[in-house]
Protein backbone atom coordinates (compact mmCIF):
# COMPACT_ATOMS: atom_id res chain seq x y z
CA UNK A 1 -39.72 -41.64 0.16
CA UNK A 2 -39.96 -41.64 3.80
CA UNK A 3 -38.33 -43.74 6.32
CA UNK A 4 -40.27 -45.56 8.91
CA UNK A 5 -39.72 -43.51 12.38
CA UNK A 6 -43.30 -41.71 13.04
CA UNK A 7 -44.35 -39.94 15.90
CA UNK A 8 -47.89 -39.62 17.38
CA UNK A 9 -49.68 -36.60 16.55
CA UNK A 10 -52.56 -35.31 18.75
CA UNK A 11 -55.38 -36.43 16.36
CA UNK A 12 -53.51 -39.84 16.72
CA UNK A 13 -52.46 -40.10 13.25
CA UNK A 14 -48.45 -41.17 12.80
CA UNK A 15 -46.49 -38.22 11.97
CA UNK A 16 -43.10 -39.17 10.34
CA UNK A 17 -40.05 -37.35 11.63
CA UNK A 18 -37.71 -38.76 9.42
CA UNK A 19 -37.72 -38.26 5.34
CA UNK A 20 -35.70 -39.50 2.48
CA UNK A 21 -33.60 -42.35 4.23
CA UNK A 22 -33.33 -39.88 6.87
CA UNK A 23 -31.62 -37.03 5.63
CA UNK A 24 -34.18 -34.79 6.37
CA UNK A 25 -35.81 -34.58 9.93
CA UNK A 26 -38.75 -32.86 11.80
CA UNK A 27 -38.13 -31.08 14.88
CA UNK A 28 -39.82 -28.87 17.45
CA UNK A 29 -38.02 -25.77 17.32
CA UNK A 30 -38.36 -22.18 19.24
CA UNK A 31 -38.61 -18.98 16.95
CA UNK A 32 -39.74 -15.29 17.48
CA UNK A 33 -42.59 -13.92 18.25
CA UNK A 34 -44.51 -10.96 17.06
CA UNK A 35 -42.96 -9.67 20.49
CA UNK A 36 -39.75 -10.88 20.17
CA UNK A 37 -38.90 -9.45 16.75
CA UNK A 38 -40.33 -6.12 17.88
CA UNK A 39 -37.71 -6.09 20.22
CA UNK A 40 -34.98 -6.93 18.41
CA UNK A 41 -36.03 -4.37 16.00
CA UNK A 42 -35.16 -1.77 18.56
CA UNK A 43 -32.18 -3.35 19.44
CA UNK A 44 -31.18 -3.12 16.21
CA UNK A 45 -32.31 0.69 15.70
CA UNK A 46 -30.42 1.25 19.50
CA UNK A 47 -27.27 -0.34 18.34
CA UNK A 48 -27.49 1.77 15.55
CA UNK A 49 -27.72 4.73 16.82
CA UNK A 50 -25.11 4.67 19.16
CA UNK A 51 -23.01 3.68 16.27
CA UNK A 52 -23.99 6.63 14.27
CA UNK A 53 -23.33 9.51 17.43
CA UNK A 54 -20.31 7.40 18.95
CA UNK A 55 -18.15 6.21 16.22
CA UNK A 56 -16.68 9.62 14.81
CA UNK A 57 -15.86 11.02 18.35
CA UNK A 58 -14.03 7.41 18.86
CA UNK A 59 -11.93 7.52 16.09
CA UNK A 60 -10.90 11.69 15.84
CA UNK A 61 -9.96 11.69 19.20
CA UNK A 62 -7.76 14.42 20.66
CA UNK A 63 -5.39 13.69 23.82
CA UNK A 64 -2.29 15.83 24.15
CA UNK A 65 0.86 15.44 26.43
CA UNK A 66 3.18 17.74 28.25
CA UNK A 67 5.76 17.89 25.20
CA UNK A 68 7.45 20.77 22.89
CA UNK A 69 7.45 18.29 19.83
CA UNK A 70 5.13 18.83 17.07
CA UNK A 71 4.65 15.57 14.59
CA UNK A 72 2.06 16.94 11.82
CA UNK A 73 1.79 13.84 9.25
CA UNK A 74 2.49 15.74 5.58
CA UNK A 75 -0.23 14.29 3.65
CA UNK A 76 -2.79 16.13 5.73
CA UNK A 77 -4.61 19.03 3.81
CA UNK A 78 -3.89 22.76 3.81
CA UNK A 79 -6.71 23.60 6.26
CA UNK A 80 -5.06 21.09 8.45
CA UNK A 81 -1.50 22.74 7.85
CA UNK A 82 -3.10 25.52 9.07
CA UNK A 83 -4.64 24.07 11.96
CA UNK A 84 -0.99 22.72 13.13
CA UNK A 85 0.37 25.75 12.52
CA UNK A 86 -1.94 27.34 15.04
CA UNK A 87 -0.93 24.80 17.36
CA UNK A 88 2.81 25.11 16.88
CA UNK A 89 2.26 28.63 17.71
CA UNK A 90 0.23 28.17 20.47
CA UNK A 91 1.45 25.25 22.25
CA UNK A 92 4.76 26.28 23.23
CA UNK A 93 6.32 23.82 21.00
CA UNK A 94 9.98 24.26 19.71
CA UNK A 95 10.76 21.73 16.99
CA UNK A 96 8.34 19.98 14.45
CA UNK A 97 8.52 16.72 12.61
CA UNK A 98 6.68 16.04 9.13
CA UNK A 99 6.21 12.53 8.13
CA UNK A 100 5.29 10.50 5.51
CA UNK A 101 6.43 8.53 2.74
CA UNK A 102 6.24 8.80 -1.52
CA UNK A 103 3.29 11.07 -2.51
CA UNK A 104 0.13 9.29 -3.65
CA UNK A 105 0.48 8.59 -7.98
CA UNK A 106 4.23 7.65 -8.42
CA UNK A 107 3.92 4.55 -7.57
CA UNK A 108 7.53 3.84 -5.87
CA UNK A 109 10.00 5.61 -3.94
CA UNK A 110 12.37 7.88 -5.88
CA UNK A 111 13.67 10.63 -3.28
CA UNK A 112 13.12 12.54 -0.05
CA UNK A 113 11.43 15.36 -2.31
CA UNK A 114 8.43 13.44 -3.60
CA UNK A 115 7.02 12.35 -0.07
CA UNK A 116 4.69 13.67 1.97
CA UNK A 117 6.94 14.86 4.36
CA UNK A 118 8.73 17.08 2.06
CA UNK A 119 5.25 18.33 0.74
CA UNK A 120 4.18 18.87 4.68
CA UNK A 121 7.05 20.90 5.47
CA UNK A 122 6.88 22.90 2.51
CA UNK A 123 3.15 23.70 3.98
CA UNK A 124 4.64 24.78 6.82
CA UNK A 125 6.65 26.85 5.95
CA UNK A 126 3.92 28.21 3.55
CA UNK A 127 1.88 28.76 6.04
CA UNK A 128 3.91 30.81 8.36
CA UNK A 129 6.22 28.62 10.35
CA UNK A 130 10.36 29.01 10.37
CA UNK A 131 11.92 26.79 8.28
CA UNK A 132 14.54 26.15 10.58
CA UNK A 133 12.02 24.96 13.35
CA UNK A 134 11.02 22.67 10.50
CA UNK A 135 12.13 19.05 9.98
CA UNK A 136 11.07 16.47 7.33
CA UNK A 137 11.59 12.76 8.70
CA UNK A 138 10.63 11.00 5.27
CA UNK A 139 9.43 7.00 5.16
CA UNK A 140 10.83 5.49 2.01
CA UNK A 141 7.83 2.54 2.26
CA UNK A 142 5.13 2.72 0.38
CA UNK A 143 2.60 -0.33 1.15
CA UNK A 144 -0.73 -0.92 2.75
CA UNK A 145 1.44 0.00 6.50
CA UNK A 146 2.34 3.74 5.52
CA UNK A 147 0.98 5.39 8.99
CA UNK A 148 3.17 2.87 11.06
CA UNK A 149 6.28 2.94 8.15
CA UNK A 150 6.21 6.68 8.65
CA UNK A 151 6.00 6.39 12.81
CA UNK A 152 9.66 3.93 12.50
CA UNK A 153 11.25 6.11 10.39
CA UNK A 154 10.65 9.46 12.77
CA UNK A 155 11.65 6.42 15.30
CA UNK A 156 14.63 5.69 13.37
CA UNK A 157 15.70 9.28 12.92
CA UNK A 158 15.22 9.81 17.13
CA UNK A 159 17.59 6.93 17.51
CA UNK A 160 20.40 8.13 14.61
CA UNK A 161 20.32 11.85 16.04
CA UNK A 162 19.52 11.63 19.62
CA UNK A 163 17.73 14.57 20.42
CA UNK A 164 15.84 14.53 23.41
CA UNK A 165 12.50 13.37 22.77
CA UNK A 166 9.92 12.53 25.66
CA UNK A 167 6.84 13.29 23.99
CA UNK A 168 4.74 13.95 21.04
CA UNK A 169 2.08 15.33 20.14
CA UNK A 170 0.75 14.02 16.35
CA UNK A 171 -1.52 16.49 14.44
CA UNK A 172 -3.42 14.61 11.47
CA UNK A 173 -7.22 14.61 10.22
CA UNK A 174 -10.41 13.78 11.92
CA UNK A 175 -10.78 9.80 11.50
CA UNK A 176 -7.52 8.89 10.75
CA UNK A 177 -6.67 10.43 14.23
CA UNK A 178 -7.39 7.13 16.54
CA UNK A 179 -5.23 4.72 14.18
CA UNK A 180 -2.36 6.91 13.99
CA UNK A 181 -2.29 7.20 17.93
CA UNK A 182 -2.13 3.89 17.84
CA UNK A 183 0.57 2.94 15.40
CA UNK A 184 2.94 5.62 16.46
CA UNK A 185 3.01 4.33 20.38
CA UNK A 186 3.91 1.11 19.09
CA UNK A 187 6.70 2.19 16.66
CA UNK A 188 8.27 4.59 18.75
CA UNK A 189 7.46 2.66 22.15
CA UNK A 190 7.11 2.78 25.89
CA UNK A 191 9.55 6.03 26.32
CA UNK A 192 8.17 8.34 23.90
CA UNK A 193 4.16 9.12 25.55
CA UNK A 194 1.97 10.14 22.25
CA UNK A 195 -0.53 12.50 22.01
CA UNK A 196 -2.73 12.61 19.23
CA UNK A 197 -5.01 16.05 17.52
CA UNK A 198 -7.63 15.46 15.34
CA UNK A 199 -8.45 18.70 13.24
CA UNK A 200 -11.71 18.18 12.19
CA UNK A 201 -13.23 18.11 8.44
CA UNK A 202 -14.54 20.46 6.44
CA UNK A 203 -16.04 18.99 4.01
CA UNK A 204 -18.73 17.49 6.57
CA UNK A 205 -20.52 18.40 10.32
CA UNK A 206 -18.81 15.76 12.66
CA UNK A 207 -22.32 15.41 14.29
CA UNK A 208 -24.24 14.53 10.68
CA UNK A 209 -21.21 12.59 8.92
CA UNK A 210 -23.78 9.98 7.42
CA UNK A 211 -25.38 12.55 5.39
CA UNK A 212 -22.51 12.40 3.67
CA UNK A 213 -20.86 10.57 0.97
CA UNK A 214 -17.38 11.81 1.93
CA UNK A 215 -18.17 11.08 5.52
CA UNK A 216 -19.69 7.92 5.28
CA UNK A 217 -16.63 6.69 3.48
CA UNK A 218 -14.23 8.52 5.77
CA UNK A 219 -15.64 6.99 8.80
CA UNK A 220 -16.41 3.12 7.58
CA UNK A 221 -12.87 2.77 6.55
CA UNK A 222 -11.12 3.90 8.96
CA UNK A 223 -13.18 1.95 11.29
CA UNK A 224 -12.45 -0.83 9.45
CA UNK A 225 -8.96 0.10 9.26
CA UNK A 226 -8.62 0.80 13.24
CA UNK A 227 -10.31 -2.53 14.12
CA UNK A 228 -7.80 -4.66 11.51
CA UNK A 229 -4.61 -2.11 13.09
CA UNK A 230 -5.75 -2.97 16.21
CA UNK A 231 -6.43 -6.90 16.56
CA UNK A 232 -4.35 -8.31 13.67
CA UNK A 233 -1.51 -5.99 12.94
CA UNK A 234 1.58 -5.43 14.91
CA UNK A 235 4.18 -4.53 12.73
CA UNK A 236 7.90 -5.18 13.00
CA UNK A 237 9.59 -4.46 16.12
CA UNK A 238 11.47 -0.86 15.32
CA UNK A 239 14.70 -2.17 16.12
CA UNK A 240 15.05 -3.82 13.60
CA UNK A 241 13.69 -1.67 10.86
CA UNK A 242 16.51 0.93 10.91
CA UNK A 243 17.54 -0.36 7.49
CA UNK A 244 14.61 1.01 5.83
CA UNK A 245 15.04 4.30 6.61
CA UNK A 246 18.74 5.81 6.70
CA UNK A 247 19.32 9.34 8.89
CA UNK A 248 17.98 12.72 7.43
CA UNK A 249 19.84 15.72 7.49
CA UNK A 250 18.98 18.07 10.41
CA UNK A 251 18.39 20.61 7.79
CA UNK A 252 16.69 18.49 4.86
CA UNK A 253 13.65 21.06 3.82
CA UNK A 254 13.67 22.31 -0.03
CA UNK A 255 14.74 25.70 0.12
């Protein structure tokens, strides 16, 4: 059923605009041409591409600062163990931090010895380092937060013990690299600068990661992850989050 509101058409015949007691109506509208959809086709293929050659150098960034402090986070693979060893050695660095809290597959907390910390400074070690220049800072947290749970505990354990700490620099893997940055300046705040090193992955070429399952899913995710870290989460202010994680000992590595 139509309703009665016509318009002229040019052969002169009424055209109704209006149908079904007028929930439906006619209208002029614009849409693309043949031209205009060729062109948004190479938008599209544009945007893409700069997505596909800018997004991994974005988010495994490397930008160190003038400091002697090494932070390696402990759940970080042996080849990247090895990589912060090198750096350690070469950087003039005196001290390094692990972090990290309970290891992936327990489920819950149930000491300092089944984080990733621990496991990181045991690496270390492992791999070459002193195990006196070696300190575990362990997160007892485990949620969705971990990165910026294990940045306020190493916070926490700055504040109990009081060394001197101006600067960091963070060692962790390729991706993950941008988010970290960003969650450890905000935990340990506007007098400690952070640097960030990416070590890169060797499972995939950083220039061909979408040939790749393990890069593909490496690089969506923690883009995804970055963008949520960065516009919706803030996390608790570290002041007062020194209840969650009480003061290691200065020498707290499993010997």
């Amino acid at each position: 059923m139509q309703d009665n509101v016509v318009s002229s058409a040019p052969s002169g015949q009424a055209t109704p605009t209006r149908a079904i007691w007028g929930v439906f109506d006619r209208k002029e509208r614009w849409s693309l041409s043949s031209r205009g959809w060729l062109m948004l086709a190479c938008g599209l293929v544009l945007a893409t591409v700069v997505f596909l050659q800018g997004v991994y150098p974005f988010l495994a960034v490397t930008h160190r600062v003038n400091s002697n402090v090494l932070v390696v986070e402990g759940w970080i693979h042996e080849y990247a163990i090895q990589a912060a060893v090198d750096e350690f050695r070469s950087g003039g660095y005196t001290r390094v931090f692990t972090t990290g809290g309970p290891v992936e597959g327990i489920g819950h907390y149930i000491n300092d010895y089944n984080t990733s910390a621990s496991v990181g400074a045991e690496l270390l070690v492992k791999n070459g380092l002193a195990r006196e220049s070696v300190q575990m800072v362990p997160s007892r947290i485990m949620d969705r937060d971990r990165t910026f749970s294990s940045a306020v505990a190493l916070h926490d354990w700055i504040r109990a013990h009081k060394p001197l700490v101006r600067g960091i620099n963070v060692v962790t893997e390729d991706t993950h690299a941008r988010r970290t940055w960003l969650l450890f300046q905000r935990a340990l705040g506007k007098n400690v600068q952070v640097g960030i090193i990416s070590v890169p992955n060797v499972d995939y070429r950083a220039n061909g990661w979408w040939h790749y399952s393990e890069g593909v899913k490496g690089v969506v995710s923690e883009f995804a992850a970055y963008l949520y870290a960065k516009i919706f989460f803030f996390g608790a202010e570290p002041e007062h989050t020194e209840k969650t994680s009480r003061p290691i000992e200065r020498n707290s590595s499993r010997k």
